[in-house]
C-alpha atoms as a PDB file:
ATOM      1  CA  UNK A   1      16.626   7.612  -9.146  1.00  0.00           C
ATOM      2  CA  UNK A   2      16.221   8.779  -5.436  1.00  0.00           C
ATOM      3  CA  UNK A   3      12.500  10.144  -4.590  1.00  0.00           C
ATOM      4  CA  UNK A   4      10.552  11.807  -1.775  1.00  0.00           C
ATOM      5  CA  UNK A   5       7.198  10.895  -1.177  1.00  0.00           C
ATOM      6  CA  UNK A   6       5.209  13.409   0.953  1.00  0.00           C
ATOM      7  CA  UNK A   7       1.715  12.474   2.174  1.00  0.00           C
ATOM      8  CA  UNK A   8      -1.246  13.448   4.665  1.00  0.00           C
ATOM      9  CA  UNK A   9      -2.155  16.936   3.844  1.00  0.00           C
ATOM     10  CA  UNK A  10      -5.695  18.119   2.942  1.00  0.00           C
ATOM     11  CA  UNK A  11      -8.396  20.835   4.290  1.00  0.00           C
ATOM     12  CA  UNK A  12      -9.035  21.631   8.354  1.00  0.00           C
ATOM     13  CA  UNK A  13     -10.798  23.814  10.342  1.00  0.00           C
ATOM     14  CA  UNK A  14      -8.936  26.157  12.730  1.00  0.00           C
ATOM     15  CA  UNK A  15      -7.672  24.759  15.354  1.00  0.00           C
ATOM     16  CA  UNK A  16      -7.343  21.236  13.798  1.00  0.00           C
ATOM     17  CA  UNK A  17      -3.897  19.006  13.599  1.00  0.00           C
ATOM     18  CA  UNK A  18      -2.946  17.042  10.291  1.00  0.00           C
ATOM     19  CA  UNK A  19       0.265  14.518  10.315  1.00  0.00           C
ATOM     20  CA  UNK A  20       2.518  15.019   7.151  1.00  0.00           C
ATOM     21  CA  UNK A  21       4.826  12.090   6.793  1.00  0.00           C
ATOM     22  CA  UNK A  22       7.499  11.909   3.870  1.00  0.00           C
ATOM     23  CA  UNK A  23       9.696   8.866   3.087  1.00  0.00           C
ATOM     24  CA  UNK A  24      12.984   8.797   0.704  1.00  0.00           C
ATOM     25  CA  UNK A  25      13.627   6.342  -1.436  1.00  0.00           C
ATOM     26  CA  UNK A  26      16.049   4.951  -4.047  1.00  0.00           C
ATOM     27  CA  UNK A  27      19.116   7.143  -2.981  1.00  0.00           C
ATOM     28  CA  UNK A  28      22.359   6.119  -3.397  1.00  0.00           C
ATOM     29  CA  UNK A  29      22.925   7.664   0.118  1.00  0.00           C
ATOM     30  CA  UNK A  30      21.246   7.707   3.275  1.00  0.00           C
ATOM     31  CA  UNK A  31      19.751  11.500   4.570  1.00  0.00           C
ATOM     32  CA  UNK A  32      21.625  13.170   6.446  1.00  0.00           C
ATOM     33  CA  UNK A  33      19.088  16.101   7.421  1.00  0.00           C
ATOM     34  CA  UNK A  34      14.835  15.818   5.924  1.00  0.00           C
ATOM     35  CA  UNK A  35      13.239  18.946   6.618  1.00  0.00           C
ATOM     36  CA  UNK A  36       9.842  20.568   6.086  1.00  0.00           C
ATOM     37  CA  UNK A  37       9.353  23.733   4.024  1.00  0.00           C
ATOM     38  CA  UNK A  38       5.973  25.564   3.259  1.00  0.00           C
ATOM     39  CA  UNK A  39       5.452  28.088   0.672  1.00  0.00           C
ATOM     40  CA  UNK A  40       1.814  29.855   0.672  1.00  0.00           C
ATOM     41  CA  UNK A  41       0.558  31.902  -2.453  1.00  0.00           C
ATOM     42  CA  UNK A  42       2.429  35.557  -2.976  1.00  0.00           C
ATOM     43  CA  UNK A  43       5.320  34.133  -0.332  1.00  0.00           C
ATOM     44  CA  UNK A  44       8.426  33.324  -0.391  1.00  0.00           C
ATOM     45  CA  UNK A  45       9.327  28.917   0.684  1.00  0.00           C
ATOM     46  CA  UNK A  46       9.928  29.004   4.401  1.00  0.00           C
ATOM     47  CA  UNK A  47      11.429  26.338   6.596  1.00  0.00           C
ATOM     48  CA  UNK A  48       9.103  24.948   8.895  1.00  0.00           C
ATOM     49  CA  UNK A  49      11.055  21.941  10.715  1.00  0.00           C
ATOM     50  CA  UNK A  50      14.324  20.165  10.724  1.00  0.00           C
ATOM     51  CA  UNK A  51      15.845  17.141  11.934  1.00  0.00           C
ATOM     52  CA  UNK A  52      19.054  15.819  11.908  1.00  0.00           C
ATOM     53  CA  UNK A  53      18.919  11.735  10.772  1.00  0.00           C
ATOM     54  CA  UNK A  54      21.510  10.249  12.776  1.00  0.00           C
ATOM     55  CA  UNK A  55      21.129  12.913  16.206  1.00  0.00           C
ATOM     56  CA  UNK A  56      17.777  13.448  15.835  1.00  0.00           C
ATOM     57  CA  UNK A  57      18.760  17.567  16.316  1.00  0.00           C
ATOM     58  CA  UNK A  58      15.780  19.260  15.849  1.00  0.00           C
ATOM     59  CA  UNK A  59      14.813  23.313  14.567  1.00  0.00           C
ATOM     60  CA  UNK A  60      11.975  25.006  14.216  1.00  0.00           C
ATOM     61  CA  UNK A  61      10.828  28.020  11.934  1.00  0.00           C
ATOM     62  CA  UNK A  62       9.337  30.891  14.534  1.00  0.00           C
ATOM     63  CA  UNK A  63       5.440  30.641  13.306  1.00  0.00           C
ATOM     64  CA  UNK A  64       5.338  26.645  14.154  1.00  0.00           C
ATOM     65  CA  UNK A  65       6.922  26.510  17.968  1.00  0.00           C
ATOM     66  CA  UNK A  66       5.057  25.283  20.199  1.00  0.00           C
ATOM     67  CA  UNK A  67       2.072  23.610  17.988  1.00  0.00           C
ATOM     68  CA  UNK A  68       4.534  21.738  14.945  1.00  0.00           C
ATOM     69  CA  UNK A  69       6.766  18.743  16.086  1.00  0.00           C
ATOM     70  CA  UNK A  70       8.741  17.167  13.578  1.00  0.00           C
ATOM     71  CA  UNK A  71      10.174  13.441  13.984  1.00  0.00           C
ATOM     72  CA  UNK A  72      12.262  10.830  12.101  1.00  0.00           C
ATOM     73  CA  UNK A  73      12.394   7.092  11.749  1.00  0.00           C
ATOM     74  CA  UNK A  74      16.170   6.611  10.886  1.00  0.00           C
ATOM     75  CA  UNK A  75      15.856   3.031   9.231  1.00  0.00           C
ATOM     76  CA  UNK A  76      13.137   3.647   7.522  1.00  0.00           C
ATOM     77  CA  UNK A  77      14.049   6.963   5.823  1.00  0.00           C
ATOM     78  CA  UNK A  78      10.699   8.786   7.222  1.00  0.00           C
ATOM     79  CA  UNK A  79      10.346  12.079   8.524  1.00  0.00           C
ATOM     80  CA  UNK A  80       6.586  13.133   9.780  1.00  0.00           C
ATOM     81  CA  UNK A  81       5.328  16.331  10.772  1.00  0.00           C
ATOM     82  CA  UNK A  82       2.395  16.682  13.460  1.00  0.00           C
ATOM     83  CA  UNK A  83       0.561  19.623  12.870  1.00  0.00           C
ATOM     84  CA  UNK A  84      -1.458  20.831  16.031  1.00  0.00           C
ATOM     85  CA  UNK A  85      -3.505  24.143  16.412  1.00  0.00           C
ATOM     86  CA  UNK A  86      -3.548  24.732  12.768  1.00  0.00           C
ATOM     87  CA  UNK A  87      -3.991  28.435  12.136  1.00  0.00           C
ATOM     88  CA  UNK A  88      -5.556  29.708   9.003  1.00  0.00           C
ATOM     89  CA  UNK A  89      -2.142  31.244   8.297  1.00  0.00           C
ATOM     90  CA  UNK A  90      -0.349  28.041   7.839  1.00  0.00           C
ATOM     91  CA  UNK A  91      -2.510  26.946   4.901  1.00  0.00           C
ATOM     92  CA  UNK A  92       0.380  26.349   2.438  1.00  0.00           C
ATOM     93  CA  UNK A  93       1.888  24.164   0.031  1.00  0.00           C
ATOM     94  CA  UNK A  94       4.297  21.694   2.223  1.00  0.00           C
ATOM     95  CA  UNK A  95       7.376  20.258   0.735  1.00  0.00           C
ATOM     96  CA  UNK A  96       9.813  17.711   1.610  1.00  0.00           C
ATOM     97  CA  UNK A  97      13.641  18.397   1.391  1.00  0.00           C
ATOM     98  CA  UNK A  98      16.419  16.245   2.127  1.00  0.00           C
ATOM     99  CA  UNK A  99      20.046  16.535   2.257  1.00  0.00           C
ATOM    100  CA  UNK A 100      22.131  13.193   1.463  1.00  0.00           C
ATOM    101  CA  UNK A 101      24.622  12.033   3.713  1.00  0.00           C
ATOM    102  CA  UNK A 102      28.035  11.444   1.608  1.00  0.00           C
ATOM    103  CA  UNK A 103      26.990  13.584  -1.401  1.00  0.00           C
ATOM    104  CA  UNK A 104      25.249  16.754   0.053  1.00  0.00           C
ATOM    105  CA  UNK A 105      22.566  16.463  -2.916  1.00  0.00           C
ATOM    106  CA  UNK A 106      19.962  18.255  -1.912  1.00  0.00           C
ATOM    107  CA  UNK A 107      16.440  16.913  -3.025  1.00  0.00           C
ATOM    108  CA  UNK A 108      12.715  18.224  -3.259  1.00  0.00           C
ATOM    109  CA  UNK A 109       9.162  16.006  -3.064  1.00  0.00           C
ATOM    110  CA  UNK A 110       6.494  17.408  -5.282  1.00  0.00           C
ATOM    111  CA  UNK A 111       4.461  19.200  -1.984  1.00  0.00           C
ATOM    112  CA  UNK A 112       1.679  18.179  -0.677  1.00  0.00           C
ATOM    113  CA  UNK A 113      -1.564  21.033   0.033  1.00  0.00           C
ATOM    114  CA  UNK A 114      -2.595  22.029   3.620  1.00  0.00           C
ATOM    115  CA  UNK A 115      -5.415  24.516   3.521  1.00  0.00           C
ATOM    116  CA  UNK A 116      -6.466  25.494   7.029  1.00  0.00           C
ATOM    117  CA  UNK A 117     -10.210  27.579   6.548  1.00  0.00           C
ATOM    118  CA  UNK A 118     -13.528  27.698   8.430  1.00  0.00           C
END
């Protein structure tokens, strides 16, 4: 059975980066797209980042342009997110989602907690 693993979230001041990295392991089939999503209390999931495995095509969610920038290690399954000028509004729960090449599954990590506070 096919996992994600998210890690490196925690607590930072404003202003502050943190690097999210998520690997997937155990699939049958290799990712085609791993994104980012964020979902903060009383709100609906968001997307934050995309990226394309194989082309590397990259998309952004409107609050993170500029400060987010999402990257992938093809061979090794890995997708990180570097955080930069972390606003007090991006304090959210951060999940990993990947779509499988082949099969389409679609596939969630368990989150992992950014909390951006003075």
């Amino acid at each position: 059975q096919g996992q994600l693993v998210e890690s490196g979230g925690g607590s930072v001041q404003p202003g502050g980066s943190l690097r999210l990295s998520c690997v997937a392991s155990g699939f049958l089939f290799r990712p085609f797209a791993m994104n980012w999503y964020r979902q903060a209390p009383g709100k609906e999931r968001e997307l934050v980042a995309g990226i394309t495995m194989a082309g590397g095509r990259i998309n952004y969610g409107e609050p993170v342009k500029g400060r987010f920038t999402i990257s992938r290690d093809y061979m090794k399954n890995t997708v990180s997110l570097q955080m930069n000028s972390l606003k007090p509004e991006d304090t959210a729960v951060y999940y990993c989602h990947s779509i499988l090449d082949g099969s389409g599954m679609e596939y969630w990590g368990k989150g992992t907690l950014v909390a951006v506070s003075s």
